[in-house]
N, C-alpha and C. Protein backbone atom coordinates (compact mmCIF):
# COMPACT_ATOMS: atom_id res chain seq x y z
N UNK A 1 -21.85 4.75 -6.27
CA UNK A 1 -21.63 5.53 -5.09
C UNK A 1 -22.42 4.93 -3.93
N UNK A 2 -22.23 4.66 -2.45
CA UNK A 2 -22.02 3.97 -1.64
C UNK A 2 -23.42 5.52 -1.33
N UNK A 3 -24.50 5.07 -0.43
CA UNK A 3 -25.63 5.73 0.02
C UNK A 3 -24.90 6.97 0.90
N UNK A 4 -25.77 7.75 1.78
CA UNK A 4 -25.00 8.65 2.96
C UNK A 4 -25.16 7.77 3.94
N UNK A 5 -24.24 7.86 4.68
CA UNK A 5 -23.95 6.59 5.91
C UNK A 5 -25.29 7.04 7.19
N UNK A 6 -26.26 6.35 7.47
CA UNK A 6 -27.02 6.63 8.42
C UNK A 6 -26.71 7.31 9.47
N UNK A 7 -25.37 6.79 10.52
CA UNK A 7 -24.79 7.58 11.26
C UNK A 7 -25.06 9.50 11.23
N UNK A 8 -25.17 9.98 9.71
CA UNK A 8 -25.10 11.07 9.42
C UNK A 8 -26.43 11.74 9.21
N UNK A 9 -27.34 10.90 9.08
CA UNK A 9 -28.78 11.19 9.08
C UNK A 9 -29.44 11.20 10.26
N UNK A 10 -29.50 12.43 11.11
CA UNK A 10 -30.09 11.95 12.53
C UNK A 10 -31.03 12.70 12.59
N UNK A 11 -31.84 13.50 11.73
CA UNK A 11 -32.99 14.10 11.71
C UNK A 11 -34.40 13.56 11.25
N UNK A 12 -35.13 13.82 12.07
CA UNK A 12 -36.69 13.75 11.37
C UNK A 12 -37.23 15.03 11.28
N UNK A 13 -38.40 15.40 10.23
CA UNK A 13 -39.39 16.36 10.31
C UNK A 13 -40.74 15.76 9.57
N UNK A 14 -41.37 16.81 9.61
CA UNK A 14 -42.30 16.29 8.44
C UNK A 14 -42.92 17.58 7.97
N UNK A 15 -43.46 16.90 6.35
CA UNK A 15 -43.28 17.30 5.18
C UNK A 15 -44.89 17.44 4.96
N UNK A 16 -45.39 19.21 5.11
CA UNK A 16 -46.63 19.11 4.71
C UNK A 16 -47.27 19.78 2.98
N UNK A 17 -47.90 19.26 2.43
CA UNK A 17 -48.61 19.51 0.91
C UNK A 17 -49.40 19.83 1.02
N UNK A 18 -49.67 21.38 0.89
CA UNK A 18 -50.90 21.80 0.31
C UNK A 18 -51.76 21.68 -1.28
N UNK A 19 -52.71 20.95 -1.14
CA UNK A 19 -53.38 20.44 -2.21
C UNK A 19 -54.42 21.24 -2.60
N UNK A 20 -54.19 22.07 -4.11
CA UNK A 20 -55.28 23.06 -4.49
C UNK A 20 -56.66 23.43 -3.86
N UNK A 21 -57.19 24.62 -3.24
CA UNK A 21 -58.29 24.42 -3.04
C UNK A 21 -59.79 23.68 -3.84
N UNK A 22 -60.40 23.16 -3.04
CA UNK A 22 -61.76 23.02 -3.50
C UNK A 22 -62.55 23.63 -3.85
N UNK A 23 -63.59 23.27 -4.50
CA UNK A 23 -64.41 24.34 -5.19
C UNK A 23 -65.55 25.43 -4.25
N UNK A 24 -65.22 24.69 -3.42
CA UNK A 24 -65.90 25.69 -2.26
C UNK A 24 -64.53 26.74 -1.35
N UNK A 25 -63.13 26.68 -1.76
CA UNK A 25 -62.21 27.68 -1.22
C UNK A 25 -61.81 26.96 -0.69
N UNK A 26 -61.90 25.69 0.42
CA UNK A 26 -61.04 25.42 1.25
C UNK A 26 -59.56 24.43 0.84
N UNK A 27 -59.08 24.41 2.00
CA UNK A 27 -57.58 23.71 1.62
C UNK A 27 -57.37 23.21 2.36
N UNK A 28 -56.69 21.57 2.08
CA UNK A 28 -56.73 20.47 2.17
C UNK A 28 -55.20 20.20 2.23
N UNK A 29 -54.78 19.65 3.88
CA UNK A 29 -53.27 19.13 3.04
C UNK A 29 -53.16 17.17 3.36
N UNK A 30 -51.75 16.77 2.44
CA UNK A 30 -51.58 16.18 3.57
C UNK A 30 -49.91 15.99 3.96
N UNK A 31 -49.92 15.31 4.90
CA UNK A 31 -48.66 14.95 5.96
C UNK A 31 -48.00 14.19 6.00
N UNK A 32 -46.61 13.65 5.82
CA UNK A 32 -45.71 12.87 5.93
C UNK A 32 -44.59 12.98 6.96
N UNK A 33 -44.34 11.87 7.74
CA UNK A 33 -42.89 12.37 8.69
C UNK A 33 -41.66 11.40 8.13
N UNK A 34 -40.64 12.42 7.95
CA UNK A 34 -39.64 12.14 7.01
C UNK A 34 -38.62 11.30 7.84
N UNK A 35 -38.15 9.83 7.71
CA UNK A 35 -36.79 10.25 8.76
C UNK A 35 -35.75 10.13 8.29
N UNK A 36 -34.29 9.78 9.21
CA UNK A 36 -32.81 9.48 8.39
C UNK A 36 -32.62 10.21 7.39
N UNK A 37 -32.91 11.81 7.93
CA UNK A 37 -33.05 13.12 6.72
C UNK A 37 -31.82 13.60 7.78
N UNK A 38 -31.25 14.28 6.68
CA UNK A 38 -30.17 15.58 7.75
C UNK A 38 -30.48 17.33 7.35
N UNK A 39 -30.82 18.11 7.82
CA UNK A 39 -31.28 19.46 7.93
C UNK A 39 -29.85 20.36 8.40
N UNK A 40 -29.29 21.14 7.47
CA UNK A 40 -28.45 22.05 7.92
C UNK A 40 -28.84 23.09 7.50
N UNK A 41 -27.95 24.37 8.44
CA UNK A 41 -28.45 25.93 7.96
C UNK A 41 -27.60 26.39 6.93
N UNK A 42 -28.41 27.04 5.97
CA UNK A 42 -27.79 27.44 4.42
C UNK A 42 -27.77 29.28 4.51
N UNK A 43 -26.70 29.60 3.84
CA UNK A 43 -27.12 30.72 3.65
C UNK A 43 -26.85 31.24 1.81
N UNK A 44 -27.40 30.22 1.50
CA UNK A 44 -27.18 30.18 -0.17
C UNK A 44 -28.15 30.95 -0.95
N UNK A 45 -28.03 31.63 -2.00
CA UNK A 45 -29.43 32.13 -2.94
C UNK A 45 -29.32 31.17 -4.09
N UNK A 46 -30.49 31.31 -4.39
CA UNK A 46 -30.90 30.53 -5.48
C UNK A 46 -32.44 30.98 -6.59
N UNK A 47 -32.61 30.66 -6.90
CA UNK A 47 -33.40 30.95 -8.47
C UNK A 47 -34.83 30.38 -7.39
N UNK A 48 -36.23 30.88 -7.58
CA UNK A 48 -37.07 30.29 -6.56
C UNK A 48 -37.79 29.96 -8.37
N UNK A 49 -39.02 29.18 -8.11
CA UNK A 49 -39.92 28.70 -9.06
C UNK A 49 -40.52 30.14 -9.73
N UNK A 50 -40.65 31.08 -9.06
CA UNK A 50 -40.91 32.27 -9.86
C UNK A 50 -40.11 33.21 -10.56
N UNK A 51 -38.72 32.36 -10.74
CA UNK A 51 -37.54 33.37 -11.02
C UNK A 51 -37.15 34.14 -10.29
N UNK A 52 -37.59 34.60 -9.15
CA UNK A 52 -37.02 36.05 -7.95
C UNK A 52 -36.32 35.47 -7.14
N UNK A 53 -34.72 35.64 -7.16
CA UNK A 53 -33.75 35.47 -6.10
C UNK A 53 -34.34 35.13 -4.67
N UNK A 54 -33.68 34.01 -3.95
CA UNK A 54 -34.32 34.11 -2.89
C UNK A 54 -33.77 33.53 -2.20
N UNK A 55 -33.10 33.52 -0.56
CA UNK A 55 -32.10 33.09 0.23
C UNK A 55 -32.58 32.13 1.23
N UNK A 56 -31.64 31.13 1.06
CA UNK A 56 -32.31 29.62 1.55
C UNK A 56 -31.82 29.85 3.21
N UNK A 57 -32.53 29.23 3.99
CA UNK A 57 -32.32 29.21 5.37
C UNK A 57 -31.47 28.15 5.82
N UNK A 58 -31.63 26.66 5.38
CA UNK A 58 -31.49 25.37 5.48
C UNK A 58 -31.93 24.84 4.28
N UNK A 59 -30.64 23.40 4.30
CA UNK A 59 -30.73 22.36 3.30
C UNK A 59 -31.02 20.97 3.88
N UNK A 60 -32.10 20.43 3.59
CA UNK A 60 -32.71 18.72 3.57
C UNK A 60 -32.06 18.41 2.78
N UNK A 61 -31.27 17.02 3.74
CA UNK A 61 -30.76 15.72 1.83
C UNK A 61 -31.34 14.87 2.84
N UNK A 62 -31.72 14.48 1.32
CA UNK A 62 -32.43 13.04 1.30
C UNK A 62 -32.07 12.05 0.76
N UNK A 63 -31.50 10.97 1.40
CA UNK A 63 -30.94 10.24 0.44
C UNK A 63 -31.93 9.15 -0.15
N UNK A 64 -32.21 8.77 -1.26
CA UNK A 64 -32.82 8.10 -1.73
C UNK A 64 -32.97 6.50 -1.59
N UNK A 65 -31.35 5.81 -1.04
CA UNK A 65 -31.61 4.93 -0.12
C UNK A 65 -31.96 4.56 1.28
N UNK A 66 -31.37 5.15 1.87
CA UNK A 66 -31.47 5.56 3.46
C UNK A 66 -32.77 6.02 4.28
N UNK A 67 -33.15 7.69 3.33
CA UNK A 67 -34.34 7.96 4.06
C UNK A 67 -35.87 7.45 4.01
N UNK A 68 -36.88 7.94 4.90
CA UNK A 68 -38.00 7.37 4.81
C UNK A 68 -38.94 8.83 4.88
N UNK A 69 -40.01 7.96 4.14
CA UNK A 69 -40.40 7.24 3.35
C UNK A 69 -39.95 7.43 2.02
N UNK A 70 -39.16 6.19 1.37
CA UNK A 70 -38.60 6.45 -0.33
C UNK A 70 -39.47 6.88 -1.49
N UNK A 71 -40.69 6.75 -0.73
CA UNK A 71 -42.01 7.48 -1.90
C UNK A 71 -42.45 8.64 -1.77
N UNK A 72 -41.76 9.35 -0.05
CA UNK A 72 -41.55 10.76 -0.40
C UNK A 72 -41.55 11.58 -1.23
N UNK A 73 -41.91 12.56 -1.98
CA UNK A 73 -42.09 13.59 -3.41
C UNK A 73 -42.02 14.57 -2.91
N UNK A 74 -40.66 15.93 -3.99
CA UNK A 74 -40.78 17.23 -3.41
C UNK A 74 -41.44 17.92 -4.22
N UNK A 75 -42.25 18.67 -4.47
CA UNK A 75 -42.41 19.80 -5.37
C UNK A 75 -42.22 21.07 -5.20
N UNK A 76 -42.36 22.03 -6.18
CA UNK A 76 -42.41 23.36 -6.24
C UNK A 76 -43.68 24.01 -6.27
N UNK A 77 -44.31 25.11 -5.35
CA UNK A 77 -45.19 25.27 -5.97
C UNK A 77 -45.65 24.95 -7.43
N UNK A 78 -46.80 24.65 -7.75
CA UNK A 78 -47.11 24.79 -9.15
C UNK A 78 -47.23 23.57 -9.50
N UNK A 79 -45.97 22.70 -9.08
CA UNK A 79 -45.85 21.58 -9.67
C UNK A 79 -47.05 20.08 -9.16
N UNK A 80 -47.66 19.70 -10.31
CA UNK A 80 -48.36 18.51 -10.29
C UNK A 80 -49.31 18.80 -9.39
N UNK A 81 -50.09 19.80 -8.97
CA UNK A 81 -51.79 19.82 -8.37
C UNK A 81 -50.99 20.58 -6.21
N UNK A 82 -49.42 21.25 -6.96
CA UNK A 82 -49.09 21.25 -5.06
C UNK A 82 -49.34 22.92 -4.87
N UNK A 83 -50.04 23.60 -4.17
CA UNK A 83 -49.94 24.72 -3.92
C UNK A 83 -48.36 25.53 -3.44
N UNK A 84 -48.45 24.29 -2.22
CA UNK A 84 -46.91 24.65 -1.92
C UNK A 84 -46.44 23.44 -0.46
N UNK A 85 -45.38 23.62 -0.21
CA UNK A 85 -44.93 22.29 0.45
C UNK A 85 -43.76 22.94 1.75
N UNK A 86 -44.23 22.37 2.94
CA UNK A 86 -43.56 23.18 3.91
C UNK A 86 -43.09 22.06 4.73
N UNK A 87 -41.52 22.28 5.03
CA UNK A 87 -41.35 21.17 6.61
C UNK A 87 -41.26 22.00 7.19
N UNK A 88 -41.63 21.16 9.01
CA UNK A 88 -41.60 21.77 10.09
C UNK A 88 -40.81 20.37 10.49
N UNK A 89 -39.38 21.54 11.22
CA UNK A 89 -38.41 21.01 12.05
C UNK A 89 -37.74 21.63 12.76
N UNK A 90 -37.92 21.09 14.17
CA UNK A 90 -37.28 21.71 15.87
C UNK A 90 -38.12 22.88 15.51
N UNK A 91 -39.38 22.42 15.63
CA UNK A 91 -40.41 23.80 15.76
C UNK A 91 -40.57 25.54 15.01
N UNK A 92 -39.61 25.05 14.02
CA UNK A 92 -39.63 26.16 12.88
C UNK A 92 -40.27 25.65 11.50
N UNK A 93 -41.29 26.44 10.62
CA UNK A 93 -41.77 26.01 9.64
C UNK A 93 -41.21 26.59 8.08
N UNK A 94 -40.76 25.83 7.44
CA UNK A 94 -39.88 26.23 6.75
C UNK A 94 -40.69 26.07 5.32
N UNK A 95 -40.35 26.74 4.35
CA UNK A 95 -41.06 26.63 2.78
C UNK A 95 -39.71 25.88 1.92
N UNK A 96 -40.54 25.06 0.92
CA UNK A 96 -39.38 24.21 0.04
C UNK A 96 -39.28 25.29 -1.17
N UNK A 97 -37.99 25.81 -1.44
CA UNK A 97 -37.58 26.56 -2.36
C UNK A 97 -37.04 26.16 -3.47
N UNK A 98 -36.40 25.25 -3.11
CA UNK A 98 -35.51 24.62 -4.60
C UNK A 98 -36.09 23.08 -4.10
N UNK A 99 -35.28 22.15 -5.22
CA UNK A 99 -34.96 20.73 -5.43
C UNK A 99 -34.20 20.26 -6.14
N UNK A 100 -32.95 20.06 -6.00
CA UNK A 100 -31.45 19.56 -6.90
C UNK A 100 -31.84 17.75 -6.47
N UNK A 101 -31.44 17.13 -7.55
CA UNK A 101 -31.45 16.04 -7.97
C UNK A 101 -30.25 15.85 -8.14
N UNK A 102 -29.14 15.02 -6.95
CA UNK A 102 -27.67 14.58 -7.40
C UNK A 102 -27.58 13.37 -8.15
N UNK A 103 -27.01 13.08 -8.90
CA UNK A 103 -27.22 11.87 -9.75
C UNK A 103 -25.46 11.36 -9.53
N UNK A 104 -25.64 9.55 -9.19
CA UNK A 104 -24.53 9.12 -9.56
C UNK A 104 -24.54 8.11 -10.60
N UNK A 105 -23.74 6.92 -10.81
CA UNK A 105 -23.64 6.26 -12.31
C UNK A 105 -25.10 5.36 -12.52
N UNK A 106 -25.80 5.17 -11.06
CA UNK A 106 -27.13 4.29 -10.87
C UNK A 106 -28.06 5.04 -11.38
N UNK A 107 -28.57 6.52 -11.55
CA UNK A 107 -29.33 7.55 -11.05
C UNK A 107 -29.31 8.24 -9.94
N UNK A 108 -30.57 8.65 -9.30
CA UNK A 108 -30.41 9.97 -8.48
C UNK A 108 -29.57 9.04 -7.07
N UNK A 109 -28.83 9.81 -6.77
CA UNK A 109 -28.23 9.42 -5.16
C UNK A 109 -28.59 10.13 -4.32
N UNK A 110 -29.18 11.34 -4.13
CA UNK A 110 -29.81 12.03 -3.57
C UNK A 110 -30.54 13.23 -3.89
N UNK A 111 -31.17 13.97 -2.77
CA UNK A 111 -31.87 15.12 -2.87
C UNK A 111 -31.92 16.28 -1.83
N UNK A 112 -31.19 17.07 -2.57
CA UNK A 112 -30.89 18.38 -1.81
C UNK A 112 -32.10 19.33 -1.59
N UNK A 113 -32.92 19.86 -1.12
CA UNK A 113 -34.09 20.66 -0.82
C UNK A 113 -33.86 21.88 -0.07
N UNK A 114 -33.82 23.00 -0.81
CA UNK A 114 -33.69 24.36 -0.10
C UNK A 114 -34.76 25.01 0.61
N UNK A 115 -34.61 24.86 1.53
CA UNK A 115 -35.59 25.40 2.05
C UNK A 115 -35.67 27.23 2.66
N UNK A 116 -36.34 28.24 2.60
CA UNK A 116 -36.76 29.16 2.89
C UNK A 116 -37.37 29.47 4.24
């Protein structure tokens, strides 16, 4: 399967990680700015990491050739040391709710990200 055509990727945001507090309470993130991402408004539900229904605002794809940075990582709360993971785009801050992994005959071709 042939990447998503750049033309169609005309968004940037960026992608912030909150990293468990320290042993003294505080919290630590850090920051990435995403580009050749496309952001549309969703009005989909979906299953959140805690099991409780929960209605997505907007969907990030990412295509795994195209966008930047390709070492980008999404998580779910919980997952691998992330408290939780938020983009901010056109000045709204959004929470990552899901992460679908599209796979074509290579592996993943992209990444769908629901955001809240």
């Amino acid at each position: 399967m042939i990447p998503i055509p750049r033309r169609l990727l005309i968004h940037s945001c960026e992608l912030v990680t909150e990293l468990p507090k320290d042993k003294w309470g505080n919290v630590s993130t850090e920051s990435v700015v995403l580009s050749c991402v496309r952001i549309e408004p969703c009005a989909k539900v979906v299953k959140g990491a805690d099991g409780i229904d929960v209605q997505l605002s907007a969907v990030l794809f990412f295509d795994t050739h195209t966008s930047c940075p390709r070492s980008a990582v999404f998580k779910l709360s919980g997952d691998g040391g992330c408290e939780r993971q938020t983009v901010i785009f056109d000045g709204r801050r959004y929470v990552v709710g899901s992460v679908e992994r599209l796979y074509d005959t290579k592996g993943v071709h992209h990444l769908e990200i629901g955001l809240i």
